[in-house]
N, C-alpha and C. Protein backbone atom coordinates (compact mmCIF):
# COMPACT_ATOMS: atom_id res chain seq x y z
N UNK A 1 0.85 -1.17 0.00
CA UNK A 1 0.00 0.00 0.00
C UNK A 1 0.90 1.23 0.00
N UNK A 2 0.64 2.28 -0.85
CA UNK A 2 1.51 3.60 -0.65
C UNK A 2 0.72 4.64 -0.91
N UNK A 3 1.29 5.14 -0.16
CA UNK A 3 0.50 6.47 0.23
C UNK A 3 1.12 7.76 0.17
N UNK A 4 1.22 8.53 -0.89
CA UNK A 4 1.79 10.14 -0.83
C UNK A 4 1.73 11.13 -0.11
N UNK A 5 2.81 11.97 0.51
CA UNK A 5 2.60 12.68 0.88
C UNK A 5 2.84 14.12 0.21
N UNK A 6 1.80 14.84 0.10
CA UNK A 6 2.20 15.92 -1.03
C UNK A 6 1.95 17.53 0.38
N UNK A 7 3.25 18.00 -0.19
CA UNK A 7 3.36 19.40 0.44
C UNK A 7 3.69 19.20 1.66
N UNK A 8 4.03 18.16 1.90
CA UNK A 8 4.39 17.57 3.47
C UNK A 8 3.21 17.35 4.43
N UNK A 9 2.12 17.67 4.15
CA UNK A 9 1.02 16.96 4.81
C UNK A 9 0.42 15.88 5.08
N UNK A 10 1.10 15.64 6.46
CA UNK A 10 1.50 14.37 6.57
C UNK A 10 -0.19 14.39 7.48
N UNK A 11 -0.97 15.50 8.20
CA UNK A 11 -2.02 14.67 8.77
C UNK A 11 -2.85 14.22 7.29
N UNK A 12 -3.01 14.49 6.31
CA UNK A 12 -4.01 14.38 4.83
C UNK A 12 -3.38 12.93 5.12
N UNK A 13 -2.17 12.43 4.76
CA UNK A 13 -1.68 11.61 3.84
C UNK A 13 -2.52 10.17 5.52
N UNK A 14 -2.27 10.66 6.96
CA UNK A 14 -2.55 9.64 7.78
C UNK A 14 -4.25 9.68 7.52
N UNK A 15 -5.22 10.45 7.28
CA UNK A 15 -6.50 10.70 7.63
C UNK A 15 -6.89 9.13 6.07
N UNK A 16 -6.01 9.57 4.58
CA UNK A 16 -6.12 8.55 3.69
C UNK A 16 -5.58 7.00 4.23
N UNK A 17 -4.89 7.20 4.80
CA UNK A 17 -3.86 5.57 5.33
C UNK A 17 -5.14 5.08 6.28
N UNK A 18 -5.85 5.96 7.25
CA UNK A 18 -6.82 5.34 8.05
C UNK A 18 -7.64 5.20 7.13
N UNK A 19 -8.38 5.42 6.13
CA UNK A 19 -9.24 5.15 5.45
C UNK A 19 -8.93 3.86 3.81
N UNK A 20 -7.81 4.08 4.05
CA UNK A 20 -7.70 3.00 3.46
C UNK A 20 -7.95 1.90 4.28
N UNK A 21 -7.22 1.74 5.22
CA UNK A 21 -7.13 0.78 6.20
C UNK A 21 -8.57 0.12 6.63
N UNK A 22 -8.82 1.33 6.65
CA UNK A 22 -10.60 0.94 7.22
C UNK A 22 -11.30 0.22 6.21
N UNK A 23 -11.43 0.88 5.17
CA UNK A 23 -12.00 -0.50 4.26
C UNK A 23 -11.54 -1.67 3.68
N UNK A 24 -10.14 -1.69 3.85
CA UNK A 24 -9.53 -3.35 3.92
C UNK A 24 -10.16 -4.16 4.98
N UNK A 25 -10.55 -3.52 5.51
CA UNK A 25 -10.72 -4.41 7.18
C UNK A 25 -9.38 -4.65 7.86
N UNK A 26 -8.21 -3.96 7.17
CA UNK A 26 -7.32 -4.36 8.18
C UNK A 26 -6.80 -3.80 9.93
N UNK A 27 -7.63 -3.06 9.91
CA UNK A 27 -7.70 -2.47 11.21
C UNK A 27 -8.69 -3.14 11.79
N UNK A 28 -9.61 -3.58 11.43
CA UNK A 28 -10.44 -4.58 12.51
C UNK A 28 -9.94 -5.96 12.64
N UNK A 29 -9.05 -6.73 11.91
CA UNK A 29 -8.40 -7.35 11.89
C UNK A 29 -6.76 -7.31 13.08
N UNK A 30 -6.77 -6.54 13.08
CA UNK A 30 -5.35 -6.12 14.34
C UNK A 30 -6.16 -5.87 15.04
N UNK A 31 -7.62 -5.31 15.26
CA UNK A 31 -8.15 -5.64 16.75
C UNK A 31 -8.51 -6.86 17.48
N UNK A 32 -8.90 -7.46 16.11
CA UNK A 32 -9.45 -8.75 16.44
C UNK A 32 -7.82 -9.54 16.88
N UNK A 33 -7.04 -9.48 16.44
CA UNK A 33 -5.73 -10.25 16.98
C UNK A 33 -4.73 -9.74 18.09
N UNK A 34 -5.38 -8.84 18.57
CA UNK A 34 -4.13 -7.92 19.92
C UNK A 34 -4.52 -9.09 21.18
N UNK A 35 -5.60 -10.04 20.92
CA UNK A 35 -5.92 -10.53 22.39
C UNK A 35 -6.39 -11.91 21.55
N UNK A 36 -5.84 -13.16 22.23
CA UNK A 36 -5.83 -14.54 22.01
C UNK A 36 -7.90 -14.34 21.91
N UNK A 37 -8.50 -15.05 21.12
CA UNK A 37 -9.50 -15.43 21.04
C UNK A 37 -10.37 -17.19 20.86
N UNK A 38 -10.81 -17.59 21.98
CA UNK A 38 -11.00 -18.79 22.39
C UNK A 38 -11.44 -19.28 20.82
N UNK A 39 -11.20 -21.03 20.86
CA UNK A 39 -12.19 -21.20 20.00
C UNK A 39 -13.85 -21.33 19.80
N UNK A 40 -14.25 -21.36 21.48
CA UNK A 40 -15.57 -21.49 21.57
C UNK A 40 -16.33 -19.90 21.45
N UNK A 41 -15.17 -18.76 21.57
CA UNK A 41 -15.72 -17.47 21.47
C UNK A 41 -15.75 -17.22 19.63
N UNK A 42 -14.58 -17.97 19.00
CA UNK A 42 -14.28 -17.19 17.84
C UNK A 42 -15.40 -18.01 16.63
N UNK A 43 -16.42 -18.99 17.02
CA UNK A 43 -17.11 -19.87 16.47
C UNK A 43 -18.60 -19.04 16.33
N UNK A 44 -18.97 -18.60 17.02
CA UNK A 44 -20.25 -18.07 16.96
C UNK A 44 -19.67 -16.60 16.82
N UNK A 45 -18.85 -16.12 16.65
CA UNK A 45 -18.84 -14.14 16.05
C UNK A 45 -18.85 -15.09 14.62
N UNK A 46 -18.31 -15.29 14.06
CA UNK A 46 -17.26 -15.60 12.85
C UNK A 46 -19.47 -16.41 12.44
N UNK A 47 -20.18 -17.27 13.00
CA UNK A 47 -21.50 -17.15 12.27
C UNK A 47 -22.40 -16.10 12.53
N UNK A 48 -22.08 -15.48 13.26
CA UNK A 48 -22.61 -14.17 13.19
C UNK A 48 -22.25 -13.51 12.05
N UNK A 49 -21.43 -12.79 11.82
CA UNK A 49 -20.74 -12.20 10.69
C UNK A 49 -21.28 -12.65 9.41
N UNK A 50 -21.22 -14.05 9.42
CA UNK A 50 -21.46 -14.75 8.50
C UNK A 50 -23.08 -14.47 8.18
N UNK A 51 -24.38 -14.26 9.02
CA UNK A 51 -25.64 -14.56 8.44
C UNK A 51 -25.64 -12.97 8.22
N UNK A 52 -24.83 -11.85 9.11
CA UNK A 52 -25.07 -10.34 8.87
C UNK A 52 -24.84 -10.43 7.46
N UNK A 53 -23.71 -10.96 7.02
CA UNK A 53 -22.83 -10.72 5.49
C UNK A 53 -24.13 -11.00 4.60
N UNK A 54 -25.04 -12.36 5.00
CA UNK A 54 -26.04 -13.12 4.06
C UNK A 54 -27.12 -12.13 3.91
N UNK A 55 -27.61 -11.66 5.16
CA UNK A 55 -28.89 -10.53 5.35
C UNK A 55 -28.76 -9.60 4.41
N UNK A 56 -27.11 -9.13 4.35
CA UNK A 56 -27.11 -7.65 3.76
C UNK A 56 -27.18 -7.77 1.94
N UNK A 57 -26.15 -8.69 2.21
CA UNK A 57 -26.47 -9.50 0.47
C UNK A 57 -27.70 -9.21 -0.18
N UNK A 58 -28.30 -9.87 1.01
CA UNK A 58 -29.81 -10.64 -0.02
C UNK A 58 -31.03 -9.14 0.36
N UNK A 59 -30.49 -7.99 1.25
CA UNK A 59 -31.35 -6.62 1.12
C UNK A 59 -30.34 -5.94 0.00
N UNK A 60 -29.50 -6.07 -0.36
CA UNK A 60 -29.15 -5.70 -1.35
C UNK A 60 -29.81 -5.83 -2.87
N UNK A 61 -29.94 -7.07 -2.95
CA UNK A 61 -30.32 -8.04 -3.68
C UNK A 61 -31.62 -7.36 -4.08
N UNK A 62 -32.68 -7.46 -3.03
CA UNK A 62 -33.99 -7.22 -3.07
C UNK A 62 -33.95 -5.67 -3.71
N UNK A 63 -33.34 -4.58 -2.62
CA UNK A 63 -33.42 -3.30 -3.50
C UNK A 63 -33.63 -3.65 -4.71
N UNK A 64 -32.08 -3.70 -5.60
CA UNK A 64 -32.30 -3.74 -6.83
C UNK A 64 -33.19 -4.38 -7.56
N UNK A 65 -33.67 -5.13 -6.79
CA UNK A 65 -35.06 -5.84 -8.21
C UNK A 65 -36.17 -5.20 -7.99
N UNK A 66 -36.60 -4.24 -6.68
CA UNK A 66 -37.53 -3.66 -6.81
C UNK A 66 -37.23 -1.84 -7.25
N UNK A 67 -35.98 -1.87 -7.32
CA UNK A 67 -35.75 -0.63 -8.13
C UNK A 67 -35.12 0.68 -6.76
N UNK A 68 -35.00 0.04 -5.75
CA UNK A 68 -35.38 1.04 -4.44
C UNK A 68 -33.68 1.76 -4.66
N UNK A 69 -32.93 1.41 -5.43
CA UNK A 69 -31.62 1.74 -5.28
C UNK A 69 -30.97 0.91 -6.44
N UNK A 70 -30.15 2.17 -7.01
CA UNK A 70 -29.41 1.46 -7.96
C UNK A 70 -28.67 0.41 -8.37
N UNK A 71 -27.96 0.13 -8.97
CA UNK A 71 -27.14 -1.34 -9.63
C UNK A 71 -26.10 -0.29 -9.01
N UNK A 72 -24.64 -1.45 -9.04
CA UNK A 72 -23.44 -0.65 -8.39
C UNK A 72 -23.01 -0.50 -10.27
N UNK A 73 -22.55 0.82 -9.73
CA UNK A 73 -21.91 1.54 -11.70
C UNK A 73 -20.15 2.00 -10.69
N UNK A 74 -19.80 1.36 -11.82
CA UNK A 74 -18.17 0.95 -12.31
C UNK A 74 -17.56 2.54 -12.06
N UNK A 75 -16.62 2.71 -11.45
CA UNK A 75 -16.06 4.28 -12.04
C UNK A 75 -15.12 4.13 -13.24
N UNK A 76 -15.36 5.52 -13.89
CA UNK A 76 -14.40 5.23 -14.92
C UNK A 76 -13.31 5.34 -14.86
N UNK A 77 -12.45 4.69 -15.21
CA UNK A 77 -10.61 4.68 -15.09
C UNK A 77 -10.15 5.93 -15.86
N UNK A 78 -9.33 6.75 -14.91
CA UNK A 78 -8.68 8.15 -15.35
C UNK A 78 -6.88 7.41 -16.04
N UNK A 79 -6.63 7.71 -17.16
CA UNK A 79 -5.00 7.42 -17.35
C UNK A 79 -4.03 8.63 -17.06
């Protein structure tokens, strides 16, 4: 991952690094690993996650066939 810093603004360049970060999930990921997690704890988040992920899918899903919200549109690539 790289990240510029232009004009020396370095809080811009950290405010993008957290936001990158944030939508990798890799910052919830180093939270989730700073502290040992049982296997009987890490079994039921991990299906949790799992039916949230399915729910949101499938209201996703539904929008678009009833029109309530758009199709996802592509951005266009700048050269």
């Amino acid at each position: 991952m790289l990240i510029l810093v232009r004009d020396n603004n370095v809080d811009q360049a950290l405010r993008v690094l957290k936001k990158k970060l944030q939508q990798e999930g890799i910052a919830r990921e180093m939270r989730l690993r700073e502290h040992f997690e049982k296997p009987s704890e890490k079994r039921p988040r991990e299906n949790a996650e799992g039916i949230r992920r399915a729910r949101k899918l499938a209201q996703k899903k539904l929008n678009r066939e009833l029109g309530l919200s758009p199709a996802k549109k592509s951005k266009p690539r700048s050269k």
